[in-house]
C-alpha atoms as a PDB file:
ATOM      1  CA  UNK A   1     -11.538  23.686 -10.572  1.00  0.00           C
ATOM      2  CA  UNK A   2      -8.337  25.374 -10.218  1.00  0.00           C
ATOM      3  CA  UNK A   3      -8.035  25.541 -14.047  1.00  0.00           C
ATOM      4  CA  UNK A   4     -11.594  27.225 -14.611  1.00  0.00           C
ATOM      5  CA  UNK A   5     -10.204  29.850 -12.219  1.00  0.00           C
ATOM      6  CA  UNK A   6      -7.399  30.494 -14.043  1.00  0.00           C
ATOM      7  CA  UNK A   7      -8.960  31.154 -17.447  1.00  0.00           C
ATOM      8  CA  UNK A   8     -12.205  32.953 -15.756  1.00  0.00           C
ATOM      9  CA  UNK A   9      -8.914  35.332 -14.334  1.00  0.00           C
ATOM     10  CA  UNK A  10      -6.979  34.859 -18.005  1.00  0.00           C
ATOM     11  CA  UNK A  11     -10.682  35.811 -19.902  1.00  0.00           C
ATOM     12  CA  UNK A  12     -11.569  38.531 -17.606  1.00  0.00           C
ATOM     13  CA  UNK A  13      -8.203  40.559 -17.803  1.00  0.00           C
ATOM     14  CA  UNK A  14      -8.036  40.226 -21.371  1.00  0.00           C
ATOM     15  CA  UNK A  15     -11.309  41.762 -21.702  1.00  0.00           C
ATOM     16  CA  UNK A  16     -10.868  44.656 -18.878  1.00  0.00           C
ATOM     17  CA  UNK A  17      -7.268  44.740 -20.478  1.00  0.00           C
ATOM     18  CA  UNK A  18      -7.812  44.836 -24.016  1.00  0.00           C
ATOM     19  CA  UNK A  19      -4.702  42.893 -24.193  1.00  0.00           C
ATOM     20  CA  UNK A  20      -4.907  39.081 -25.490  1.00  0.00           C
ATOM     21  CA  UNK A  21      -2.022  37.622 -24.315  1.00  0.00           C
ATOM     22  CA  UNK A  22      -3.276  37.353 -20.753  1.00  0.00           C
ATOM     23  CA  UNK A  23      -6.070  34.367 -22.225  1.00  0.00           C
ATOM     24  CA  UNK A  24      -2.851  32.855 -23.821  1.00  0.00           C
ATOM     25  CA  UNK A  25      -0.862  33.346 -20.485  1.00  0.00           C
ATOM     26  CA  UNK A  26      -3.867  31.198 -18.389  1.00  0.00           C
ATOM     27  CA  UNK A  27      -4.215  28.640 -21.117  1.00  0.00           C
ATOM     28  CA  UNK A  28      -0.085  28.215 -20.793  1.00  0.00           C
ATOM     29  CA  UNK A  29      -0.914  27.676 -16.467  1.00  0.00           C
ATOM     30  CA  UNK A  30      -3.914  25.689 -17.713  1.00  0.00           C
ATOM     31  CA  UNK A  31      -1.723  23.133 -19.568  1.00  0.00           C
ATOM     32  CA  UNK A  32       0.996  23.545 -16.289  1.00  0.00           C
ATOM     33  CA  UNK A  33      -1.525  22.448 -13.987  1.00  0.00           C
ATOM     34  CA  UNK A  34      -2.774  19.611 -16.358  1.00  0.00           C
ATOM     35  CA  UNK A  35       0.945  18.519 -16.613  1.00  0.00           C
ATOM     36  CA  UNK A  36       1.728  18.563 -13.174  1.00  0.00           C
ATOM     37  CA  UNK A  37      -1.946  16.471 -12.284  1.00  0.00           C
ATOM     38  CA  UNK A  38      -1.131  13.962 -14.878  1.00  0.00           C
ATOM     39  CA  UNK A  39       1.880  13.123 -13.169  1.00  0.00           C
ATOM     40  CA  UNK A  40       1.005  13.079  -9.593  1.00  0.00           C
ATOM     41  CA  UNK A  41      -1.992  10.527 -10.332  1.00  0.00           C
ATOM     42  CA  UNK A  42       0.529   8.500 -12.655  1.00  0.00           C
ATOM     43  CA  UNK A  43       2.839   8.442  -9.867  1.00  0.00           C
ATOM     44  CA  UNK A  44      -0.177   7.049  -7.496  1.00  0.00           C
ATOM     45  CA  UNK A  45      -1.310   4.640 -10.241  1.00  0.00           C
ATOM     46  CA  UNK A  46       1.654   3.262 -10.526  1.00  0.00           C
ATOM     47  CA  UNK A  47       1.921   2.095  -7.290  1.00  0.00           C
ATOM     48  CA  UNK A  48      -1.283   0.358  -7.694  1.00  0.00           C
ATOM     49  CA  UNK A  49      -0.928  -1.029 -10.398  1.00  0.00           C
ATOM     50  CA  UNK A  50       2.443  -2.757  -9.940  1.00  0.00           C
ATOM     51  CA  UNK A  51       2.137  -3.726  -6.524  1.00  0.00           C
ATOM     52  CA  UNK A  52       3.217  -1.971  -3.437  1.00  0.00           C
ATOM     53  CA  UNK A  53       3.994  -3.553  -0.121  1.00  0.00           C
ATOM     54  CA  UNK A  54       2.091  -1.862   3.244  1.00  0.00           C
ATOM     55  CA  UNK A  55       4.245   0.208   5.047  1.00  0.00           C
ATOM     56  CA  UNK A  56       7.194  -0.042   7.271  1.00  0.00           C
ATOM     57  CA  UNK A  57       5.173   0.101  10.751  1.00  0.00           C
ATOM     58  CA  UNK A  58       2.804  -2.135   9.418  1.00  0.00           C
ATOM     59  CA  UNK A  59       5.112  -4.759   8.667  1.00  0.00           C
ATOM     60  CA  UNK A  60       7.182  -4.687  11.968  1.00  0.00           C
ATOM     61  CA  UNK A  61       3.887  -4.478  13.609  1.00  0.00           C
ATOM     62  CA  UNK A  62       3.136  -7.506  12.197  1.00  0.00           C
ATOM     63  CA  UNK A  63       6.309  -9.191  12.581  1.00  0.00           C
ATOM     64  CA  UNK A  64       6.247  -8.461  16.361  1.00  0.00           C
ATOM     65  CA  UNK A  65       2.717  -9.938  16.528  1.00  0.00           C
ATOM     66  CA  UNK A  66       4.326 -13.286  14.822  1.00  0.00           C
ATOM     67  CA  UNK A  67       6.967 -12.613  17.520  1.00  0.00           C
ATOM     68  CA  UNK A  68       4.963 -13.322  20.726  1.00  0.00           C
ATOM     69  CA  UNK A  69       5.060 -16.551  19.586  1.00  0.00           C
ATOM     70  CA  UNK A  70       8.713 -16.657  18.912  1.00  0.00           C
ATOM     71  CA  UNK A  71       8.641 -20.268  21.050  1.00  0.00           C
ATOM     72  CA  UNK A  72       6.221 -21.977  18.709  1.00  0.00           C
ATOM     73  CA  UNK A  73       7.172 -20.190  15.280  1.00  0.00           C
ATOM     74  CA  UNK A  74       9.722 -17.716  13.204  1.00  0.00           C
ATOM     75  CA  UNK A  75       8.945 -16.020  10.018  1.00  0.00           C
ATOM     76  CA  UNK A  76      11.328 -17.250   7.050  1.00  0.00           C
ATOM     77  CA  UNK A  77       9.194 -14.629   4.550  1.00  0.00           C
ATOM     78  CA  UNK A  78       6.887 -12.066   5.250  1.00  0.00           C
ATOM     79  CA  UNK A  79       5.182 -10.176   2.251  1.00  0.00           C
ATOM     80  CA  UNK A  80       2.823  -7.262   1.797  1.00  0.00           C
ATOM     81  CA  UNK A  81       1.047  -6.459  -0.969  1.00  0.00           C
ATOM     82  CA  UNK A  82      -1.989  -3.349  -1.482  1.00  0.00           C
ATOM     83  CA  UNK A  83      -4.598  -4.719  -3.288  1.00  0.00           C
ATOM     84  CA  UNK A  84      -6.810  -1.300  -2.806  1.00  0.00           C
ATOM     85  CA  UNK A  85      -6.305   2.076  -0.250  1.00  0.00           C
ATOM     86  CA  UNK A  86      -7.759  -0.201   2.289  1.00  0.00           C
ATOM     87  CA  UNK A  87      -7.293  -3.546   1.373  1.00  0.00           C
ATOM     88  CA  UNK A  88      -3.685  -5.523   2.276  1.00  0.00           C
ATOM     89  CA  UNK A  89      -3.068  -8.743   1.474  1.00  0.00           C
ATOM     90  CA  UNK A  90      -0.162 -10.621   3.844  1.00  0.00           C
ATOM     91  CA  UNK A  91       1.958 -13.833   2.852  1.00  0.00           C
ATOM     92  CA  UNK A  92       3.789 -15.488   5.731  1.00  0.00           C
ATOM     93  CA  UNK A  93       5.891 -18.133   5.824  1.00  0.00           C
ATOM     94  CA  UNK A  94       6.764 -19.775   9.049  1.00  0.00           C
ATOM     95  CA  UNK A  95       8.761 -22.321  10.703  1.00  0.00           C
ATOM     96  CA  UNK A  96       6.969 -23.950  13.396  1.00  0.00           C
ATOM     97  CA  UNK A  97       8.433 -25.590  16.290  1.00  0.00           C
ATOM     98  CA  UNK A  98       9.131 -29.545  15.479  1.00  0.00           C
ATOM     99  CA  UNK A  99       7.364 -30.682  18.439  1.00  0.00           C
ATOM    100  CA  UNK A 100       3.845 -28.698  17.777  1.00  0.00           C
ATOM    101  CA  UNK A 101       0.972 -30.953  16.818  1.00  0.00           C
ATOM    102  CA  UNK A 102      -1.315 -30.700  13.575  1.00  0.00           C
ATOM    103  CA  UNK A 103      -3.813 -28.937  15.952  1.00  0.00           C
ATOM    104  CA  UNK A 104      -1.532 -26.821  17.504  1.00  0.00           C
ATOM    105  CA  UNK A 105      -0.580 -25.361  14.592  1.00  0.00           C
ATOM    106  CA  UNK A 106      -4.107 -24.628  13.071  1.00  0.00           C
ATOM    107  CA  UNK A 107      -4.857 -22.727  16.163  1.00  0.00           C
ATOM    108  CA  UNK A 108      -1.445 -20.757  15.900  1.00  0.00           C
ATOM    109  CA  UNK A 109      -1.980 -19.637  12.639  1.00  0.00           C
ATOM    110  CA  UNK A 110      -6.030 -18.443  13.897  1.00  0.00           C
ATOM    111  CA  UNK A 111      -5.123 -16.974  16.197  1.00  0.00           C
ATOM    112  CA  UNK A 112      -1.999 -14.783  14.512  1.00  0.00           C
ATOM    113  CA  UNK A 113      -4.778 -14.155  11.390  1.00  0.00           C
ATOM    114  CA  UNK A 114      -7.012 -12.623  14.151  1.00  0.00           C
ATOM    115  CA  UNK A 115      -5.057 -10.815  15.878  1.00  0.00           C
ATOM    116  CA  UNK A 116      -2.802  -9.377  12.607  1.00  0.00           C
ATOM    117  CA  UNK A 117      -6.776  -8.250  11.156  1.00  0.00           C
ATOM    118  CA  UNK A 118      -7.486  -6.632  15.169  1.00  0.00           C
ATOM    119  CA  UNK A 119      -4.356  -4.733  14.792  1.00  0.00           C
ATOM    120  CA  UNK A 120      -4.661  -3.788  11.295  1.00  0.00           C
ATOM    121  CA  UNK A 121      -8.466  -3.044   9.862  1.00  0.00           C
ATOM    122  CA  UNK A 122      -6.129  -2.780   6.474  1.00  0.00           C
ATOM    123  CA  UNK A 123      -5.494  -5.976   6.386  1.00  0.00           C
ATOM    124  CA  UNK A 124      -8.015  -8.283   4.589  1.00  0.00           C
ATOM    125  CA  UNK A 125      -6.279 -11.629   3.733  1.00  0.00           C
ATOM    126  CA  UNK A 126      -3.846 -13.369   5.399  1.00  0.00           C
ATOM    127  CA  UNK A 127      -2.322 -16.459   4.162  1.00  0.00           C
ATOM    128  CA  UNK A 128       0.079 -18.231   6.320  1.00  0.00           C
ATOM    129  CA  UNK A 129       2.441 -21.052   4.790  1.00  0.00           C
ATOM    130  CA  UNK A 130       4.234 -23.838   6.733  1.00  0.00           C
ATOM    131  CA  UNK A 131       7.646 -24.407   5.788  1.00  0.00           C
ATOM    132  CA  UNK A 132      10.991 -25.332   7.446  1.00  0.00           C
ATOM    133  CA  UNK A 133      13.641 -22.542   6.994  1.00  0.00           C
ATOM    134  CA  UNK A 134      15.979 -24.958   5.475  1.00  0.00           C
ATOM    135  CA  UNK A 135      13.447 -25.926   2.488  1.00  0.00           C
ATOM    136  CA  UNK A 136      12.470 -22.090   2.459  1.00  0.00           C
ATOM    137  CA  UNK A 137      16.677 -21.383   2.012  1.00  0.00           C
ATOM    138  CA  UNK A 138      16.619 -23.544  -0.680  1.00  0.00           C
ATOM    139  CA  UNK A 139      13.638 -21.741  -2.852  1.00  0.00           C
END
């Protein structure tokens, strides 16, 4: 819109004016504003399409969430990823506590999914990985 203002203004002066240079004067903003467009959305695309991780509070937010349950598990790896404006996708992997049960554990990781997708409406997937930090030190 901004560039159909600028050459209505460029068109009209050089009309009232008698003097040409002012439509070759908006055409040169024209192409300005085009330039500096072109690289503000391929500064945003970029971020898409490579990958970007959610941001900082997000991420502690989430780590202190994992952290209420520092006595049953730690996080070895935590990873964020935008998959859309509104649409995170989390990778964590934990350590859980040697003497939790096979049960215990599915209910930890519900209840952290839950409560990570209350916290954050961003967040869409969560994907939780079991793994001692030794093995994890190794990778």
């Amino acid at each position: 819109m901004l560039g159909i203002v600028v050459a209505f203004i460029g068109i009209g002066l050089a009309q009232i004016t008698g003097l040409a240079w002012f439509d070759g004067a908006a055409s040169v903003v024209i192409g300005v504003i085009l330039a500096a467009v072109a690289t503000f959305l391929s500064y945003e695309c970029k971020g898409l399409l490579v990958g970007e991780s959610a941001k900082s509070p997000v991420v502690k937010s989430i780590r202190a969430l994992i952290g209420e349950h520092s006595d049953k598990a730690s996080v070895n790896e935590l990873l964020t990823m935008h998959l859309g404006p509104e649409d995170v996708l989390v990778n964590i992997s934990l350590d859980f506590a040697d003497d939790l049960s096979s049960a215990d554990v599915e209910r930890l990781v519900s209840d952290l999914e839950t409560k990570i997708k209350n916290h954050h409406p961003e967040v869409k997937r969560v994907f939780i990985e079991a793994q001692s930090f030794a093995a994890h030190s190794r990778q």
